[in-house]
N, C-alpha and C. Protein backbone atom coordinates (compact mmCIF):
# COMPACT_ATOMS: atom_id res chain seq x y z
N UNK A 1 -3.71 2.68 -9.92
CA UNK A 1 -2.67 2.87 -8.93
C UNK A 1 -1.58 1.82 -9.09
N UNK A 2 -1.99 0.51 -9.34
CA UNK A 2 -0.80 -0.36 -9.40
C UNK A 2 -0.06 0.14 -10.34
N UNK A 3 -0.52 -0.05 -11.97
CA UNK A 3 0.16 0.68 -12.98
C UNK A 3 1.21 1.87 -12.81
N UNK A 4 1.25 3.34 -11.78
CA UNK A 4 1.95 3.77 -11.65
C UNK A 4 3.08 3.54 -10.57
N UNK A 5 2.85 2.25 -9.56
CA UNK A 5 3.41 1.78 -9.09
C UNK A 5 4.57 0.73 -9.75
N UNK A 6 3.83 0.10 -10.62
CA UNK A 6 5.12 -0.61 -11.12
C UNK A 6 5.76 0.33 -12.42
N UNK A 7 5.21 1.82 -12.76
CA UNK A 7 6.12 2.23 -13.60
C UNK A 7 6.89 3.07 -13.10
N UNK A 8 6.59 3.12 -11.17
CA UNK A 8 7.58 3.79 -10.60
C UNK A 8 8.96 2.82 -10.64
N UNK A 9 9.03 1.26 -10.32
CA UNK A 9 10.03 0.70 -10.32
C UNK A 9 10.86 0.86 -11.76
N UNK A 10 10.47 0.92 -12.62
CA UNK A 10 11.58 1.23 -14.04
C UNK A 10 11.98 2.56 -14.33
N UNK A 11 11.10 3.74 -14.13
CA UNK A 11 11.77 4.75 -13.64
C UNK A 11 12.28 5.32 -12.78
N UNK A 12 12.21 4.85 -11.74
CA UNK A 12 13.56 4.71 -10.86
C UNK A 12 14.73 4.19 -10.81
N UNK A 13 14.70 3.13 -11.69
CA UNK A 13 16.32 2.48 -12.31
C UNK A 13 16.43 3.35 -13.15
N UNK A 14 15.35 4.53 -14.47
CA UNK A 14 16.36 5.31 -15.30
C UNK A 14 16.62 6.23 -14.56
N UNK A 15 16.18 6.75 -13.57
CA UNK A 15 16.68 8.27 -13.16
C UNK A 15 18.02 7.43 -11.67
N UNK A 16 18.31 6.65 -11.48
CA UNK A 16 19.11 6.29 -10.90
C UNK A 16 18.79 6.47 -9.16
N UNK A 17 17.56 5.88 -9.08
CA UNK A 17 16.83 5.95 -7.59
C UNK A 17 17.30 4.99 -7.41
N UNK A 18 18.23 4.61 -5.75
CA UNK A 18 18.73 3.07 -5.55
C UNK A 18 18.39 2.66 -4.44
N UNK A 19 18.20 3.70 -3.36
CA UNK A 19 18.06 3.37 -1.97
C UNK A 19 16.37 2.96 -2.04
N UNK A 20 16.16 1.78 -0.89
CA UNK A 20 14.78 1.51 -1.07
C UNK A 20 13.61 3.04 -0.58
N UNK A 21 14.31 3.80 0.62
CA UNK A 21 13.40 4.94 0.70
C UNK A 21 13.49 6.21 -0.19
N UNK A 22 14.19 6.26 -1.46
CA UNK A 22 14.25 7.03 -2.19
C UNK A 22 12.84 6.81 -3.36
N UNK A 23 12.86 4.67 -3.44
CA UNK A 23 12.29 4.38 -4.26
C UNK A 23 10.63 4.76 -3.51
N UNK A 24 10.79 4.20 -2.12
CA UNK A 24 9.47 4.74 -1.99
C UNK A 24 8.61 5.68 -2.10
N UNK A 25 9.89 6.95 -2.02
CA UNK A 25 8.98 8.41 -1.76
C UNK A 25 9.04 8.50 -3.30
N UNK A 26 9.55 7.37 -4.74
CA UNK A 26 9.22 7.91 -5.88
C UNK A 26 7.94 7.01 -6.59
N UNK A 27 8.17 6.12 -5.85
CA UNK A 27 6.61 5.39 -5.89
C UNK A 27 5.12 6.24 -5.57
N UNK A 28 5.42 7.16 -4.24
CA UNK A 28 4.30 8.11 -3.92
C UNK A 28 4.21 8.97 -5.44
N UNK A 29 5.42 9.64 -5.62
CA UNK A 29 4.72 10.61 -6.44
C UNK A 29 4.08 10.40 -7.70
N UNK A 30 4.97 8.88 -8.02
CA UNK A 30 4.08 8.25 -9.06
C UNK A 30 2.49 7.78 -9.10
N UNK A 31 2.30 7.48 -8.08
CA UNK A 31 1.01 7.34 -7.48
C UNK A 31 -0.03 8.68 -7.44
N UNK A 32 0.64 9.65 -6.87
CA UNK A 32 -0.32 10.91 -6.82
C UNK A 32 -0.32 12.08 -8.19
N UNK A 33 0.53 11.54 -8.86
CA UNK A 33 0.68 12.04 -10.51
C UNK A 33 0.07 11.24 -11.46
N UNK A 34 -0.73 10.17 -10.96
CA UNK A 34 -1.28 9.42 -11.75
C UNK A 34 -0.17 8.39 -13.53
N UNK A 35 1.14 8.90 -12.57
CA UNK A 35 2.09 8.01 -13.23
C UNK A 35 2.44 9.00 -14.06
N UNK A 36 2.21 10.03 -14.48
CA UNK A 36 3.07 11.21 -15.16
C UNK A 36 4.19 11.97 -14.75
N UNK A 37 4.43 11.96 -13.80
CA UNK A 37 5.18 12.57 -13.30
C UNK A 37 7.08 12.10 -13.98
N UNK A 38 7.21 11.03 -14.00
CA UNK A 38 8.16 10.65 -14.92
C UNK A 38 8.33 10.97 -16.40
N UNK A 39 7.12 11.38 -16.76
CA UNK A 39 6.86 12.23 -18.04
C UNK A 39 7.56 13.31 -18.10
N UNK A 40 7.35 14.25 -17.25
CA UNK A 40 7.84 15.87 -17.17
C UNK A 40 9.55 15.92 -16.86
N UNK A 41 9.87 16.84 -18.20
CA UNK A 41 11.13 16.97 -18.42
C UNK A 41 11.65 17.55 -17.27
N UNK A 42 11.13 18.21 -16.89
CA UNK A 42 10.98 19.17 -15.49
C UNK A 42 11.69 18.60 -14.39
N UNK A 43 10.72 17.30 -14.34
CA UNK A 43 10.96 16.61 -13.10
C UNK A 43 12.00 15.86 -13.02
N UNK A 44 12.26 15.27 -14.63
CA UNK A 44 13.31 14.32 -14.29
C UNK A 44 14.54 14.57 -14.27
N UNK A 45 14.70 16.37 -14.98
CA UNK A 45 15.69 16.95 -14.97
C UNK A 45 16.23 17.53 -13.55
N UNK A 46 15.57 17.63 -12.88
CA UNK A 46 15.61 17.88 -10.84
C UNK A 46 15.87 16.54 -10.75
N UNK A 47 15.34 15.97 -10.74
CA UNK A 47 15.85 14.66 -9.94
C UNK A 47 17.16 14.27 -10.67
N UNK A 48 17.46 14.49 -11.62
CA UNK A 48 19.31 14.13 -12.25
C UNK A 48 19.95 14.96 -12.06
N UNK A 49 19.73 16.12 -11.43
CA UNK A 49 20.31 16.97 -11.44
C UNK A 49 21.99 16.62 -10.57
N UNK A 50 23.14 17.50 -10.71
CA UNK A 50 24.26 17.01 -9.82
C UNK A 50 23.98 17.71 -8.38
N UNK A 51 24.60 17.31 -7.95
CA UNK A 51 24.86 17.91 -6.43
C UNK A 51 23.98 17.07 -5.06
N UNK A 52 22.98 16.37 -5.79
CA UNK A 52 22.46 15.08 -4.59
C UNK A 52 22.57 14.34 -5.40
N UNK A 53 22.04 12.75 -4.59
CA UNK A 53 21.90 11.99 -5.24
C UNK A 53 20.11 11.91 -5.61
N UNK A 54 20.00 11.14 -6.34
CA UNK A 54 18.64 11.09 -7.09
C UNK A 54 17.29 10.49 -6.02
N UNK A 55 17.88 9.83 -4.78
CA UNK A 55 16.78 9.72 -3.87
C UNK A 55 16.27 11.11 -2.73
N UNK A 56 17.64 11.74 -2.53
CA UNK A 56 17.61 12.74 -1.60
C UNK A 56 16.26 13.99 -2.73
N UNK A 57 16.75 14.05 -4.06
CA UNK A 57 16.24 15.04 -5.27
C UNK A 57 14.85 14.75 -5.00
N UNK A 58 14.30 13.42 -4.63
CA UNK A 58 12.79 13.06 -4.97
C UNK A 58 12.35 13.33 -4.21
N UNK A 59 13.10 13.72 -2.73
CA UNK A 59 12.60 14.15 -0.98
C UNK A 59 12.58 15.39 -1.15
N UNK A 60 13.28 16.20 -2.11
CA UNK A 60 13.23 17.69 -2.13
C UNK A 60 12.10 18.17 -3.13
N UNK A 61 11.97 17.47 -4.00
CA UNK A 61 10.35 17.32 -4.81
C UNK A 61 9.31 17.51 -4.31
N UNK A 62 9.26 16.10 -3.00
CA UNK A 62 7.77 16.15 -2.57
C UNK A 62 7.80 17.53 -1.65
N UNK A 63 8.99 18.05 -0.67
CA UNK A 63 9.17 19.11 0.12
C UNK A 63 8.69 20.70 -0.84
N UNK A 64 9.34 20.51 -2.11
CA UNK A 64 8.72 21.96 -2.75
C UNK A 64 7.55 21.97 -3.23
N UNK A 65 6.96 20.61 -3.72
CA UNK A 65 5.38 20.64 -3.97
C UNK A 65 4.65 20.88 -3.02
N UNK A 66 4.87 20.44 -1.73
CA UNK A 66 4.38 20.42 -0.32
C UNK A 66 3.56 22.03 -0.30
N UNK A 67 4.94 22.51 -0.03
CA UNK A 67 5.38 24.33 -0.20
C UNK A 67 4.23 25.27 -0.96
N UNK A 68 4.60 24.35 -2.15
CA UNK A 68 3.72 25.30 -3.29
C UNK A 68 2.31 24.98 -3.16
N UNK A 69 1.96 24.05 -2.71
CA UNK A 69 0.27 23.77 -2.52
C UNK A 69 0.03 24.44 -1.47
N UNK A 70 0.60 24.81 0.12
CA UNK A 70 0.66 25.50 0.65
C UNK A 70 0.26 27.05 0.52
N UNK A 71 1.23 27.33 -0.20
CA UNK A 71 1.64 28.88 -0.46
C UNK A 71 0.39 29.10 -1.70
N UNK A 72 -0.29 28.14 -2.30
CA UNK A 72 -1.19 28.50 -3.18
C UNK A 72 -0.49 28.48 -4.54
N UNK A 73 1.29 28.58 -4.46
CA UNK A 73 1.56 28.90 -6.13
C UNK A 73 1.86 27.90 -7.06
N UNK A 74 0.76 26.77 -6.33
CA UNK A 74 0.45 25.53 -7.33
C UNK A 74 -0.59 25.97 -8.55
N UNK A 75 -1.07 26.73 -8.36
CA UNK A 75 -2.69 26.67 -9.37
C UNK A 75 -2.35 28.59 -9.48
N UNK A 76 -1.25 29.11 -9.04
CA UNK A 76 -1.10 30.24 -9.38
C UNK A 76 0.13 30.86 -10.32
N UNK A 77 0.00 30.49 -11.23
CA UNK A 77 1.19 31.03 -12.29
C UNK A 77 2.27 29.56 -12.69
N UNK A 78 2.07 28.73 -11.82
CA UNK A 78 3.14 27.83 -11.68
C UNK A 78 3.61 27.34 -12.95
N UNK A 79 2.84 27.49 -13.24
CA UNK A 79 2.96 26.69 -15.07
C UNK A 79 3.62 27.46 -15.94
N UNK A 80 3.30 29.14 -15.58
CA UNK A 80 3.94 30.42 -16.65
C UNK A 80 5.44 30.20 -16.49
């Protein structure tokens, strides 16, 4: 857990996380991704994306994962 904690702080300076509660909610997901989550092109391409900034992107992350574990279409196609 520490480990993805402190590799949340350097990937959050590359994806341009600045506000401290942006960094936090990217510290969680680093934590519950077991620190991969900065891996996935996926992810880091949402979070750079234009139109927010990159802390608001990481609040809309945990909100659609939320969703999809919910709705089940985490472990259902999600990957196809």
């Amino acid at each position: 857990m520490w480990g993805a904690t402190l590799a949340s702080e350097r990937t959050a300076d590359e994806l341009g996380i600045r506000t401290e509660r942006g960094r936090a909610r990217w510290a969680y997901v680093m934590v519950v991704s077991d620190g991969k989550a900065a891996d996935l092109p996926e992810v880091r391409s949402f979070i750079q994306e234009k139109g927010a900034s990159p802390g608001a992107r990481v609040k809309e992350l945990i909100g659609h994962t939320v969703d999809a574990l919910r709705s089940g279409n985490a472990f259902n196609g999600a990957a196809s």
